[in-house]
C-alpha atoms as a PDB file:
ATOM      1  CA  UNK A   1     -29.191   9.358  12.246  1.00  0.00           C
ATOM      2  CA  UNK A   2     -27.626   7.326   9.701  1.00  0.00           C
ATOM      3  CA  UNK A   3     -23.808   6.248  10.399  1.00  0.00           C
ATOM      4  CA  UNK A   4     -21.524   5.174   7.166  1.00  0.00           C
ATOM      5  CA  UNK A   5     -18.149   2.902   7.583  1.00  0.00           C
ATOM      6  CA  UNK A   6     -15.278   2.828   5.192  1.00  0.00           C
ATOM      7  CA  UNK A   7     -12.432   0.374   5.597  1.00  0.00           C
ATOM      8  CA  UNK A   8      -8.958   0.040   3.994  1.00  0.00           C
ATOM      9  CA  UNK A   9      -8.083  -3.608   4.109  1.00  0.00           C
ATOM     10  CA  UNK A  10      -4.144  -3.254   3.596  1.00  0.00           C
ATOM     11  CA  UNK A  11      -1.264  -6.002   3.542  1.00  0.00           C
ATOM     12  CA  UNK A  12       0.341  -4.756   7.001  1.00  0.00           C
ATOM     13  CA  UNK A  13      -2.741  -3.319   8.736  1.00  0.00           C
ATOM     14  CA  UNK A  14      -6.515  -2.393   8.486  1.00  0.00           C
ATOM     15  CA  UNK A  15      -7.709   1.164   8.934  1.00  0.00           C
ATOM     16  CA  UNK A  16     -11.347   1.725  10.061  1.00  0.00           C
ATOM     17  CA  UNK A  17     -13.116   5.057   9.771  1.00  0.00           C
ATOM     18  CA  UNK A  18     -16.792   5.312  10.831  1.00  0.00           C
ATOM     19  CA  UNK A  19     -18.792   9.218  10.672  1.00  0.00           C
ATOM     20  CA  UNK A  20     -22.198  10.336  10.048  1.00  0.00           C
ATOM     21  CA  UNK A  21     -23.444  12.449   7.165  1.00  0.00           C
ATOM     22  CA  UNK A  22     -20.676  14.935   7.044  1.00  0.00           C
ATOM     23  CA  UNK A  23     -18.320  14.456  10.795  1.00  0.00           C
ATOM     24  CA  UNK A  24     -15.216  11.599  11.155  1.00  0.00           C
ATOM     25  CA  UNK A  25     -16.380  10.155  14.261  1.00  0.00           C
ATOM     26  CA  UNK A  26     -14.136   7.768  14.975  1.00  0.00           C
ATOM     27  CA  UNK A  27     -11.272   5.579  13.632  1.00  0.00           C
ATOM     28  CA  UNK A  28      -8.931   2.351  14.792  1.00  0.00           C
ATOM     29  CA  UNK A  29      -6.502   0.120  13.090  1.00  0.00           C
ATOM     30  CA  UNK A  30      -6.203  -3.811  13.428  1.00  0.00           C
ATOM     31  CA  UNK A  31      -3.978  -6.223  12.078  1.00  0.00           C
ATOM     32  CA  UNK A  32      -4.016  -7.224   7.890  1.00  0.00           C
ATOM     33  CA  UNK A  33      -7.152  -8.240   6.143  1.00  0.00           C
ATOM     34  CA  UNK A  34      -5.621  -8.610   2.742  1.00  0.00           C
ATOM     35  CA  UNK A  35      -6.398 -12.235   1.364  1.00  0.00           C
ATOM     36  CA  UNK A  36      -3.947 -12.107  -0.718  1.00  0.00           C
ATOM     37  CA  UNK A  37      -1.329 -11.746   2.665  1.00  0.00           C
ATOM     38  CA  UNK A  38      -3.440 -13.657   4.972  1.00  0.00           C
ATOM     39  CA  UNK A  39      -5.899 -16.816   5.532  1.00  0.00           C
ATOM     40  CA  UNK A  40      -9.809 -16.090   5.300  1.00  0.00           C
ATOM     41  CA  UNK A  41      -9.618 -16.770   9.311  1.00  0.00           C
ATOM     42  CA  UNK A  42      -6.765 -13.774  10.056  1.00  0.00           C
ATOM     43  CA  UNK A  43      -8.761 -11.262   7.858  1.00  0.00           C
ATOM     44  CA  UNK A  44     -11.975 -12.209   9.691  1.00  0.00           C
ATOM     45  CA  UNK A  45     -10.292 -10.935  13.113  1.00  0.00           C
ATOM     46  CA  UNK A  46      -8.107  -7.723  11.976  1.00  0.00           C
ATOM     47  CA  UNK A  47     -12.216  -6.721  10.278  1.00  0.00           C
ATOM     48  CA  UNK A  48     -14.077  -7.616  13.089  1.00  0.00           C
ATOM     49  CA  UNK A  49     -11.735  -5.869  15.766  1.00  0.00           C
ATOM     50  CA  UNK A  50     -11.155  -2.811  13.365  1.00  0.00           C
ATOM     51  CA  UNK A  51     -15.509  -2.295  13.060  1.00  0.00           C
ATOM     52  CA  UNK A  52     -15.888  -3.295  16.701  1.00  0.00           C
ATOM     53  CA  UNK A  53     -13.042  -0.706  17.962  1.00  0.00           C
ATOM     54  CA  UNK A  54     -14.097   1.778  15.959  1.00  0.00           C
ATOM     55  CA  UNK A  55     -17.906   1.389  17.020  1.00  0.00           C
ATOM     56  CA  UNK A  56     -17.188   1.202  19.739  1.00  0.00           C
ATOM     57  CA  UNK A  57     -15.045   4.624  19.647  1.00  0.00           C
ATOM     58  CA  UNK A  58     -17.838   6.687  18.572  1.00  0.00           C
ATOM     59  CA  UNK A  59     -20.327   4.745  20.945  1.00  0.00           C
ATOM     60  CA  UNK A  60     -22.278   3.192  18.312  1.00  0.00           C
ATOM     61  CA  UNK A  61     -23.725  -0.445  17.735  1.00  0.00           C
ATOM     62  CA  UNK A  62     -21.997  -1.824  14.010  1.00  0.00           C
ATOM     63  CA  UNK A  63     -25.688  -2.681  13.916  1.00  0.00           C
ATOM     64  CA  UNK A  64     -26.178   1.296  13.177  1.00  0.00           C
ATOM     65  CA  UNK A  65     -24.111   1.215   9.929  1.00  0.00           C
ATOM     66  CA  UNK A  66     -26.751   1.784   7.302  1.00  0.00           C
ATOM     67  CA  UNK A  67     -23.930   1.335   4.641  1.00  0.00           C
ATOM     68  CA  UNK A  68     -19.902   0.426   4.491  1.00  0.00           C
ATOM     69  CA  UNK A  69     -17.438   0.578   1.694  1.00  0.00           C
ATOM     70  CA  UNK A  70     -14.310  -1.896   2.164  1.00  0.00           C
ATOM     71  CA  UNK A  71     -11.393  -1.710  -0.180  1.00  0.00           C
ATOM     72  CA  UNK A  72      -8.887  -4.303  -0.101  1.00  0.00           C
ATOM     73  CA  UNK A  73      -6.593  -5.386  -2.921  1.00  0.00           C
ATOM     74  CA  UNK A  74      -7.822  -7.997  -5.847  1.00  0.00           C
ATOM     75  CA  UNK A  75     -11.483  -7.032  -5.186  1.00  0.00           C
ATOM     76  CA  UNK A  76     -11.461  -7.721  -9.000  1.00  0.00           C
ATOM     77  CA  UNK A  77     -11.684 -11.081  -8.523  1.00  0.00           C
ATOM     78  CA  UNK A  78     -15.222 -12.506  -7.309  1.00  0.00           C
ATOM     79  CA  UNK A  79     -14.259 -14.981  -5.013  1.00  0.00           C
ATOM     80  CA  UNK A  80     -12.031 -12.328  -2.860  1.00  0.00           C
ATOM     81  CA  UNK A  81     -14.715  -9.433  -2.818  1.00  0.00           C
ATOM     82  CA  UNK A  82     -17.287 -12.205  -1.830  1.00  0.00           C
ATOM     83  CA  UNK A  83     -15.374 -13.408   1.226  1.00  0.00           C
ATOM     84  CA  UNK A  84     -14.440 -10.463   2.315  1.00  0.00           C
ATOM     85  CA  UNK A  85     -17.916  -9.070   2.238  1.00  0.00           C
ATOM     86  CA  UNK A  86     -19.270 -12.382   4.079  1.00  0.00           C
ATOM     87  CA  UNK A  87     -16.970 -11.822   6.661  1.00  0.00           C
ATOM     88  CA  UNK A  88     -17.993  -7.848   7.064  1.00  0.00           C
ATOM     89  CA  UNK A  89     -21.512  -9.158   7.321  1.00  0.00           C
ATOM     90  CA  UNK A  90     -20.979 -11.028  10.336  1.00  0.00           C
ATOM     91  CA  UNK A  91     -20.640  -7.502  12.222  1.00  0.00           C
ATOM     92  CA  UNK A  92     -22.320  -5.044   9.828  1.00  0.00           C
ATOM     93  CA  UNK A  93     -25.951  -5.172   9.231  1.00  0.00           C
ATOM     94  CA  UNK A  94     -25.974  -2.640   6.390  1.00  0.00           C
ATOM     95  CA  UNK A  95     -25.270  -2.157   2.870  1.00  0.00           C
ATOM     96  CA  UNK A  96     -22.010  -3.488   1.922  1.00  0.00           C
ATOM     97  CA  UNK A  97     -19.952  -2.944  -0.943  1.00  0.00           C
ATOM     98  CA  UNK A  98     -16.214  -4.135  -1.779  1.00  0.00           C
ATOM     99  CA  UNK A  99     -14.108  -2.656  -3.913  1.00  0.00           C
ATOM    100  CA  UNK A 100     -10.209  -2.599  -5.352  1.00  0.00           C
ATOM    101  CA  UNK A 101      -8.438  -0.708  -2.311  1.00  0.00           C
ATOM    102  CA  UNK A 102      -7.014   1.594  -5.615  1.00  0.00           C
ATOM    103  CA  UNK A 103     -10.759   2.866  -5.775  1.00  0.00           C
ATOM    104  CA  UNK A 104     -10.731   3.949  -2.704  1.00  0.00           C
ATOM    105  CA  UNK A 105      -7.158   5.713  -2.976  1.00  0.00           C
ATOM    106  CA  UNK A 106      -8.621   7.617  -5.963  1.00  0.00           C
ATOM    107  CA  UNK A 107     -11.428   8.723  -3.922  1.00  0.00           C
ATOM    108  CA  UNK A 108      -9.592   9.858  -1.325  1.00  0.00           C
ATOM    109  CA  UNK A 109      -7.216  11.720  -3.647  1.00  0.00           C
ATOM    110  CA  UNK A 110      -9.877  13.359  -5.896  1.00  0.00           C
ATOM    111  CA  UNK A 111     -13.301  12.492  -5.010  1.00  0.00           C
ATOM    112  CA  UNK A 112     -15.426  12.125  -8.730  1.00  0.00           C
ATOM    113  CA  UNK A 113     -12.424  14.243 -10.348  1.00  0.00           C
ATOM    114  CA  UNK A 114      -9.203  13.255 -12.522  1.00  0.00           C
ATOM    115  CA  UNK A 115      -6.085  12.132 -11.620  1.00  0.00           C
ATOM    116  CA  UNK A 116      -3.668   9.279 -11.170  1.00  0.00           C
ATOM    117  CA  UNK A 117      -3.041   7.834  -7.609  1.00  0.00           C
ATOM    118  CA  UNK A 118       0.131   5.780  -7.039  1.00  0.00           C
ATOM    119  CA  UNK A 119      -0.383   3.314  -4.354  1.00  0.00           C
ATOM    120  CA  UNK A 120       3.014   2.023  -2.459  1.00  0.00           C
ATOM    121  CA  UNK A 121       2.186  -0.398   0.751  1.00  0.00           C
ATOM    122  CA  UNK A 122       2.920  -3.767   1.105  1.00  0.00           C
ATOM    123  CA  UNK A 123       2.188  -3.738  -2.513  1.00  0.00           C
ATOM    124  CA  UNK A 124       1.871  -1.361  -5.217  1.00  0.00           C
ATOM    125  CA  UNK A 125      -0.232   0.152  -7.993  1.00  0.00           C
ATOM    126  CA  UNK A 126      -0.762   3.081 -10.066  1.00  0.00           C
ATOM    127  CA  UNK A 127      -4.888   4.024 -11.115  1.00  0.00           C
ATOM    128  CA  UNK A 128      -6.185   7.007 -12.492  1.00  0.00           C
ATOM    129  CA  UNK A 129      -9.480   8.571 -14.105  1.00  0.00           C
ATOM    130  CA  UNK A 130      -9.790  10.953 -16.911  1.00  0.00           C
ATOM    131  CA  UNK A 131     -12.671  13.748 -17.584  1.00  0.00           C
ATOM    132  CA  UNK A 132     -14.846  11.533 -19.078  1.00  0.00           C
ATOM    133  CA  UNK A 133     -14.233   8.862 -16.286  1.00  0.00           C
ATOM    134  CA  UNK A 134     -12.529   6.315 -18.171  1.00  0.00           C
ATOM    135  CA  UNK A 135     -10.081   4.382 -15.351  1.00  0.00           C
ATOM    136  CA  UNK A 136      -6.317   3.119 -16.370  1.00  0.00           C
ATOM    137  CA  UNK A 137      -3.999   1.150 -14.204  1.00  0.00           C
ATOM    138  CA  UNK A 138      -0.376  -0.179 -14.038  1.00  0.00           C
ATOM    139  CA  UNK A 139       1.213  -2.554 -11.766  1.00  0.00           C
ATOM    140  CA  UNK A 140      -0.024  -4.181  -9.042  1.00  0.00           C
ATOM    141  CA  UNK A 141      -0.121  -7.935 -10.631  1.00  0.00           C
ATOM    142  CA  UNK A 142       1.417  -9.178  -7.627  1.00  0.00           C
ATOM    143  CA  UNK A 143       4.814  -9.664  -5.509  1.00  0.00           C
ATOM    144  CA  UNK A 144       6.142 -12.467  -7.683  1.00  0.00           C
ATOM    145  CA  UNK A 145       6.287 -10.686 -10.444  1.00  0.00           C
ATOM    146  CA  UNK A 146       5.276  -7.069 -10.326  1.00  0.00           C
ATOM    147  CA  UNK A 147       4.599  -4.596  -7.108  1.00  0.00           C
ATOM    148  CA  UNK A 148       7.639  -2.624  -8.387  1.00  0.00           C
ATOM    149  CA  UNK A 149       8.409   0.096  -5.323  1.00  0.00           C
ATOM    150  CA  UNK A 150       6.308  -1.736  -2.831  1.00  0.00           C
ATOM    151  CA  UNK A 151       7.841  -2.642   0.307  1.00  0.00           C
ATOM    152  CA  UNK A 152       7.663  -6.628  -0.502  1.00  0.00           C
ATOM    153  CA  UNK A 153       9.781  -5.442  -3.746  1.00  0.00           C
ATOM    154  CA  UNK A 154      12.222  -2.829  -1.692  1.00  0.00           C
ATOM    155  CA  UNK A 155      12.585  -5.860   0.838  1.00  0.00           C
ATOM    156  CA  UNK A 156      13.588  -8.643  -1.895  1.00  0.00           C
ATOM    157  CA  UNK A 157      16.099  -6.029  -3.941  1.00  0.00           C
ATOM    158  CA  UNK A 158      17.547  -5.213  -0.652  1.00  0.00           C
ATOM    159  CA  UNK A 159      18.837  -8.552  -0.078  1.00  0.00           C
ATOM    160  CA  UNK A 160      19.293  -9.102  -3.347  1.00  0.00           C
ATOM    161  CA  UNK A 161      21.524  -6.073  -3.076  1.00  0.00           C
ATOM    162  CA  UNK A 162      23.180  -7.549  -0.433  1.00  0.00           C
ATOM    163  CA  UNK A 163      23.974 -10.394  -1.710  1.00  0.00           C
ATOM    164  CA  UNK A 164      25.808  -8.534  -4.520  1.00  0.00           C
ATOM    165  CA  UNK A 165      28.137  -6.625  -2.263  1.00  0.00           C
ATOM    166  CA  UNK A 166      28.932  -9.935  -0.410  1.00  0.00           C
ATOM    167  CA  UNK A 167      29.531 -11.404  -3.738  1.00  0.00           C
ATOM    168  CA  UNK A 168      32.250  -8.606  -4.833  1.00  0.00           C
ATOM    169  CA  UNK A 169      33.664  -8.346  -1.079  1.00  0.00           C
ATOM    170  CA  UNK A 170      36.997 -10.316  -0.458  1.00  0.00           C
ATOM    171  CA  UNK A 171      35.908 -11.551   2.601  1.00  0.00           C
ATOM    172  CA  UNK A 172      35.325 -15.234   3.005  1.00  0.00           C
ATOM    173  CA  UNK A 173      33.727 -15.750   5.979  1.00  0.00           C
ATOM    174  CA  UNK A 174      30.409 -16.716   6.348  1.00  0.00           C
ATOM    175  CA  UNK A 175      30.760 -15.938  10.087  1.00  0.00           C
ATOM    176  CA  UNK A 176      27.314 -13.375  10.412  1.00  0.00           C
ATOM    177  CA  UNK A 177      29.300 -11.322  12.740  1.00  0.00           C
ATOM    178  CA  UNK A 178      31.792 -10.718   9.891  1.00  0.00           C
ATOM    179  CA  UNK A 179      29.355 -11.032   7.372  1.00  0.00           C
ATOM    180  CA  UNK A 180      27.306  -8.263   9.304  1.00  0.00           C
ATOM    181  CA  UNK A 181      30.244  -6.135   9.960  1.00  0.00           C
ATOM    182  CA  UNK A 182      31.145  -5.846   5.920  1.00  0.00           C
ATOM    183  CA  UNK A 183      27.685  -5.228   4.569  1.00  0.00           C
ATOM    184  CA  UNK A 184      26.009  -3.765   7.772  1.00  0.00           C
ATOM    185  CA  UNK A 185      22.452  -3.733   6.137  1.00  0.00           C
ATOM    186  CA  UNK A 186      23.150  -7.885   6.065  1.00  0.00           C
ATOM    187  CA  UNK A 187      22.971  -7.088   9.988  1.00  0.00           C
ATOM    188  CA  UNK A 188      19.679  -5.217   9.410  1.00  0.00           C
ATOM    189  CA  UNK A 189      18.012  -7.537   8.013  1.00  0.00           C
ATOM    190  CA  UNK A 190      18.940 -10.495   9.536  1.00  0.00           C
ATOM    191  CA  UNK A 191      17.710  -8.757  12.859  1.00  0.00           C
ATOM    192  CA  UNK A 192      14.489  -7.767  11.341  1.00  0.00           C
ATOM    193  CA  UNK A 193      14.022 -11.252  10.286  1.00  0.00           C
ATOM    194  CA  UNK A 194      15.055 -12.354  13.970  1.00  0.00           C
ATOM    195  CA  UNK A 195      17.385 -14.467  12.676  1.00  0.00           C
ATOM    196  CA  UNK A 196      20.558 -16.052  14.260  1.00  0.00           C
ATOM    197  CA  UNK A 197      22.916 -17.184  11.558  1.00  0.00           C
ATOM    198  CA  UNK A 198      23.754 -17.032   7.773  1.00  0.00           C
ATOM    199  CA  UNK A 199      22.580 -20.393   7.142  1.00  0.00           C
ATOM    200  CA  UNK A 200      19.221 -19.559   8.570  1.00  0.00           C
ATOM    201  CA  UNK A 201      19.338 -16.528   6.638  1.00  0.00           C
ATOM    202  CA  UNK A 202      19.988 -17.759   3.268  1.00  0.00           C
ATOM    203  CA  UNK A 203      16.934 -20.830   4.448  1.00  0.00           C
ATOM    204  CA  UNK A 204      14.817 -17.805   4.924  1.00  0.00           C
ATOM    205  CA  UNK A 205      15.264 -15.579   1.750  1.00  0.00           C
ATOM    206  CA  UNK A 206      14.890 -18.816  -0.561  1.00  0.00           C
ATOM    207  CA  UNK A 207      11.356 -19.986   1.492  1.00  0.00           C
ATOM    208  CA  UNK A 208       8.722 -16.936   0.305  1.00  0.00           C
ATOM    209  CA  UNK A 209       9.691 -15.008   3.300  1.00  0.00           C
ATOM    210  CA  UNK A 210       7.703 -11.523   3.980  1.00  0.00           C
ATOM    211  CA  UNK A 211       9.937  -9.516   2.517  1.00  0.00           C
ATOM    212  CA  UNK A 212       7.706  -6.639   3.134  1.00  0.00           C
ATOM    213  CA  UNK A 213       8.374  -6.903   6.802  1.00  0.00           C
ATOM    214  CA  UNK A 214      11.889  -5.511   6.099  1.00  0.00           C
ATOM    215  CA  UNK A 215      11.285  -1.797   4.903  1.00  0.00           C
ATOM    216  CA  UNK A 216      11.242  -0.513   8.167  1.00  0.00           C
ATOM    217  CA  UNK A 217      15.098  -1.923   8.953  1.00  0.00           C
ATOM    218  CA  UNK A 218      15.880  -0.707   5.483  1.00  0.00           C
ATOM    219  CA  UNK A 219      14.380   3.156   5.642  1.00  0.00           C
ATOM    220  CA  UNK A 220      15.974   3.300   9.437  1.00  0.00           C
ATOM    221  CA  UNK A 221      19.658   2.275   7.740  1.00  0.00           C
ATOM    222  CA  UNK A 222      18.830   4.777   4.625  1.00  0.00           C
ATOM    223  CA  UNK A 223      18.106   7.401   7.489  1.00  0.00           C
ATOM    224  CA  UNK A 224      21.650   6.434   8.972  1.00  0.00           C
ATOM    225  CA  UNK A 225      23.510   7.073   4.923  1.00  0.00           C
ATOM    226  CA  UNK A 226      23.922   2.995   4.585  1.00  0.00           C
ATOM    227  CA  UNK A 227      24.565   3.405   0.907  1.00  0.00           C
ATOM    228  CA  UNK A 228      22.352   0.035   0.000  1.00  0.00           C
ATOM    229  CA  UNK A 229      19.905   0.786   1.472  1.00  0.00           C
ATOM    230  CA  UNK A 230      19.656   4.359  -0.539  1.00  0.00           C
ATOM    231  CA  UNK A 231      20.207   2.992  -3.931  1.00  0.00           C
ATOM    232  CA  UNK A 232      17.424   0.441  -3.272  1.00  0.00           C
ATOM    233  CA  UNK A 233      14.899   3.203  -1.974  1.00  0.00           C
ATOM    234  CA  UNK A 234      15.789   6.008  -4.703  1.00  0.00           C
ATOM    235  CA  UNK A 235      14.838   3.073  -7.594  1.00  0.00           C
ATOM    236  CA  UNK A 236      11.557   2.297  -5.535  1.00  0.00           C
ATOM    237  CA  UNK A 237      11.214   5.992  -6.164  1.00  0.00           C
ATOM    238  CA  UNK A 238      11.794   5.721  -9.996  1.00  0.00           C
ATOM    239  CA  UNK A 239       9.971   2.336 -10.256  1.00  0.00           C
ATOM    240  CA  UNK A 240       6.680   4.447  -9.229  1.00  0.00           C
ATOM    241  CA  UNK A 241       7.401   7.204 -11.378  1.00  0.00           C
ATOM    242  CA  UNK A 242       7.726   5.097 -14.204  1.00  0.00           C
ATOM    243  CA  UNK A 243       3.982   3.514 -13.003  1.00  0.00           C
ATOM    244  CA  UNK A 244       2.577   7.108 -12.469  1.00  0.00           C
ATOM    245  CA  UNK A 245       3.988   7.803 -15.989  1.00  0.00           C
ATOM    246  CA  UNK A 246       2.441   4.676 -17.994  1.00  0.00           C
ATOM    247  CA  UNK A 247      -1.613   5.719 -16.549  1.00  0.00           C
ATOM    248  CA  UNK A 248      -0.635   8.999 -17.266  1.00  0.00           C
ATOM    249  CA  UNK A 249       0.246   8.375 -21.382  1.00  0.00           C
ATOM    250  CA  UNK A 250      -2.753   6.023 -21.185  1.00  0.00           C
ATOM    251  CA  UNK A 251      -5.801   8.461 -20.197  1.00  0.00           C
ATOM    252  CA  UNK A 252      -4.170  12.202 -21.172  1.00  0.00           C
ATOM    253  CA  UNK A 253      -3.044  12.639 -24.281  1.00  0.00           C
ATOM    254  CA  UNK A 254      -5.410  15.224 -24.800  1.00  0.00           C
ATOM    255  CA  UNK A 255      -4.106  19.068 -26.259  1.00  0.00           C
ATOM    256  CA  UNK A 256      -5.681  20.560 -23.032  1.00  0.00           C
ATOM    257  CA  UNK A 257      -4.373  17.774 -20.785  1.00  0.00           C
ATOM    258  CA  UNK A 258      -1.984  20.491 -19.276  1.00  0.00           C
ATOM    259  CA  UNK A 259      -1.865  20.217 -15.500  1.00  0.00           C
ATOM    260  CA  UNK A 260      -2.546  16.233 -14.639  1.00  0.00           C
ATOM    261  CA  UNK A 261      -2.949  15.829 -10.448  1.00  0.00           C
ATOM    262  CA  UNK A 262      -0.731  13.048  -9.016  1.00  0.00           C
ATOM    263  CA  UNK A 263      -1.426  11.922  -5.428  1.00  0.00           C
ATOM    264  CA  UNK A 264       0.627   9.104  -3.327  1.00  0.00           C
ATOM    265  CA  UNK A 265      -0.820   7.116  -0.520  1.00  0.00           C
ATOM    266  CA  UNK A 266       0.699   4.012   1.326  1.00  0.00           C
ATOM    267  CA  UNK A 267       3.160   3.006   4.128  1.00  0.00           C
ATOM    268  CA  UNK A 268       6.175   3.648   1.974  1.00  0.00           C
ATOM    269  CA  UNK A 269       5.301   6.971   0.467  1.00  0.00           C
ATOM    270  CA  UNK A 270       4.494   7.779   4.020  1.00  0.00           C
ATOM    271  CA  UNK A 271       7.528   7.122   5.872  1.00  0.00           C
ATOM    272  CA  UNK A 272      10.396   7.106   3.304  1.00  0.00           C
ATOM    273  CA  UNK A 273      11.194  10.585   2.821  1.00  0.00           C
ATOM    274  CA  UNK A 274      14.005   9.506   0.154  1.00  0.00           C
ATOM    275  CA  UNK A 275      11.163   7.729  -2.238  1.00  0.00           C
ATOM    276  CA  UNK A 276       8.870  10.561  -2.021  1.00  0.00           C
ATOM    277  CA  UNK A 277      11.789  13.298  -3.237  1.00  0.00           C
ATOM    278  CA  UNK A 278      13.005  10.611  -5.574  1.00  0.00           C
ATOM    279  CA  UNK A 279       9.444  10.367  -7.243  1.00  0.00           C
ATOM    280  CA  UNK A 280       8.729  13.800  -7.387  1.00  0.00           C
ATOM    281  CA  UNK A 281      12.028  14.585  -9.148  1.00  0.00           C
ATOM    282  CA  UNK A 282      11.264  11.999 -11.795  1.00  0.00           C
ATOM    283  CA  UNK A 283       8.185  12.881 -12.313  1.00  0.00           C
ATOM    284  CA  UNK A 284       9.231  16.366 -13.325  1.00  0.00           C
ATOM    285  CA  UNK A 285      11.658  14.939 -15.563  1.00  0.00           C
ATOM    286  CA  UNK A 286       9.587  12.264 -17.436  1.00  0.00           C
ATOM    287  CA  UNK A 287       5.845  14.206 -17.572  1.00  0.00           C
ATOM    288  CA  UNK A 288       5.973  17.698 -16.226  1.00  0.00           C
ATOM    289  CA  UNK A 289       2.461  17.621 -16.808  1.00  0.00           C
ATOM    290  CA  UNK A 290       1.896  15.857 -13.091  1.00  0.00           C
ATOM    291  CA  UNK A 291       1.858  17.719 -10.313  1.00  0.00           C
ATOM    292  CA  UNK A 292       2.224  15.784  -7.486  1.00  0.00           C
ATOM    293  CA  UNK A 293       0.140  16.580  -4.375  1.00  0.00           C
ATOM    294  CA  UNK A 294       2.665  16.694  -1.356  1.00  0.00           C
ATOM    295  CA  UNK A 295       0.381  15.362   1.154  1.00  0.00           C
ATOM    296  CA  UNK A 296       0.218  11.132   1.379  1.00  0.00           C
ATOM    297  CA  UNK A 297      -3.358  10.778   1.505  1.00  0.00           C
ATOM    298  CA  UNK A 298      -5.652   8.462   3.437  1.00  0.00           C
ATOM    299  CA  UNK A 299      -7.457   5.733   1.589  1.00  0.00           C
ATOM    300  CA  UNK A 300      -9.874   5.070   4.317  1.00  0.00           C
ATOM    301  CA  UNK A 301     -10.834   8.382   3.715  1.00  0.00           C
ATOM    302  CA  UNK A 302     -12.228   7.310   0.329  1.00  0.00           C
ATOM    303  CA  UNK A 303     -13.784   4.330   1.113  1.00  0.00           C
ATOM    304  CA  UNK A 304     -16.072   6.349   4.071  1.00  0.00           C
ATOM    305  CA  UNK A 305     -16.789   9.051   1.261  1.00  0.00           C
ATOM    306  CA  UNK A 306     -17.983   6.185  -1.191  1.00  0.00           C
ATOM    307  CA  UNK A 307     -19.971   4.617   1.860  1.00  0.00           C
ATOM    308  CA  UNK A 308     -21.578   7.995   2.191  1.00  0.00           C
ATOM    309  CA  UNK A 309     -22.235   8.986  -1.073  1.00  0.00           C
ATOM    310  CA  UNK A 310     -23.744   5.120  -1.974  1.00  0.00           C
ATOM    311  CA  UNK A 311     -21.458   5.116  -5.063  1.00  0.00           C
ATOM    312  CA  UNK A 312     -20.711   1.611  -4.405  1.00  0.00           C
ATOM    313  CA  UNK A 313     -20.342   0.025  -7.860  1.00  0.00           C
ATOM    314  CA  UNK A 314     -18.009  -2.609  -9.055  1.00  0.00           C
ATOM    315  CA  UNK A 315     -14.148  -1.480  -9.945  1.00  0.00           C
ATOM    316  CA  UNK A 316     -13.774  -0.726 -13.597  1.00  0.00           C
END
């Protein structure tokens, strides 16, 4: 019997789905594999331990895989899709293919079919395909300067935020206590972070800290009506729309392009209520032509139907 493997390389975690010709046999998550997040030797242990725990799982030798399909972020660029499949060699005898982790999304989302799949994780990225297969993308050029409605970007224009109210508070102290106590998300974060003192705080935000690793602090103040932290998530929500818009223009503008699917997947789709309702509602107000599926969908899924199907070709 032949056994496939898919895996979702992600910023915050990798997901690891292994199956046979048409069962999910088994799945397991590790730590991030995403190059662009972590060093060559960190990715090599959150792959290893996601194909060994998964193998493992279904009570198979990684030796069984007769072919895998990894998708990890800037697989565009030769020298990441080459490391990353050196490293997936060391454990998987088979057929390997890497490919943009947006490939994979799409896959998941709509198998061979149309559509446009916004991405929000650790980063972000709108993709689509049209009838005739042509692909589109927007975003997605990385956390410096793009990722709009990512967490890294929700994390950064929280504090940003932040800093604002501080800024147009009378207060000054630059106690944290008091700090904390007039902008309460300043207490949020600062825990998050595992920090002790403004000082260290303001060190922190000015040294390329993971801003990313704030979103859950910020969605669990949202959840509790801390004002910031709802303006910042409703424009994450807008900032998507406005990517799902742009691939939309770019590959329908067809007469019978009347009904376009629209899919999300990623961590912040998944567990921000708030930026899901906020996307949907400005989706129907910029192209009513989307319908947005309400489901967050899977990406490993994808990559495991690629593996199976062998349509393991380079990302347009």
């Amino acid at each position: 019997m032949a056994y496939y493997l898919g895996i979702d390389g992600g910023g915050s975690k990798t997901t690891c789905a292994i199956g046979d010709e048409s069962s999910l046999l088994a799945t397991a998550v590790a730590g991030p594999s995403n190059l662009t997040r972590v060093t060559k030797a960190e990715a090599r242990e959150s792959l290893h331990m996601a194909v060994r725990q998964t193998c493992a799982s279904a009570k198979i030798s990684a030796t069984q895989v007769a072919r895998a399909c990894i998708g990890v972020a800037g697989a565009g660029r030769d020298e990441v899709a080459a490391a990353i499949r050196q490293i997936a060699a060391e454990v998987i005898h088979g057929e390997i293919e890497v490919v943009g982790d947006m490939r994979i999304a799409l896959a998941a989302a709509f198998g061979e079919g149309p559509g446009v799949i916004v991405i929000a994780g650790t980063g972000s990225i709108a993709y689509g395909r049209d009838r005739q297969g042509k692909t589109a993308r927007a975003g997605g050029w990385g956390f410096g300067i793009s990722d709009e409605g990512s967490a890294y970007w929700i994390g950064r224009a929280a504090v940003s935020a932040v800093l604002r109210a501080i800024d147009e508070s009378s207060t000054e102290e630059k106690n944290v206590q008091a700090l904390a106590d007039s902008q309460p998300l300043l207490g949020e974060v600062i825990a998050a972070w595992k920090l002790h003192s403004f000082d260290e705080f303001m060190r922190t935000v000015n040294s390329s800290p993971d801003f990313a690793a704030l979103f859950p602090a910020i969605q669990s103040a949202s959840d509790r009506g801390n004002s910031v932290a709802q303006s910042v998530l409703s424009h994450a929500g807008r900032e998507l729309a406005k990517l799902a818009a742009i691939v939309a223009r770019r590959l329908f503008a067809q007469p019978d392009d009347f009904s376009i699917p629209l899919a999300m997947a990623g961590g912040v789709f998944r567990h921000s209520p708030r930026v899901r309702d906020v996307f949907r509602d400005e989706i129907r107000r910029t192209d009513a032509r989307l319908v947005v599926n309400p489901e967050v969908v899977e990406p490993v899924t994808g990559a495991l139907q690629l593996a199976r199907l062998g349509l393991l070709k380079k990302p347009q």
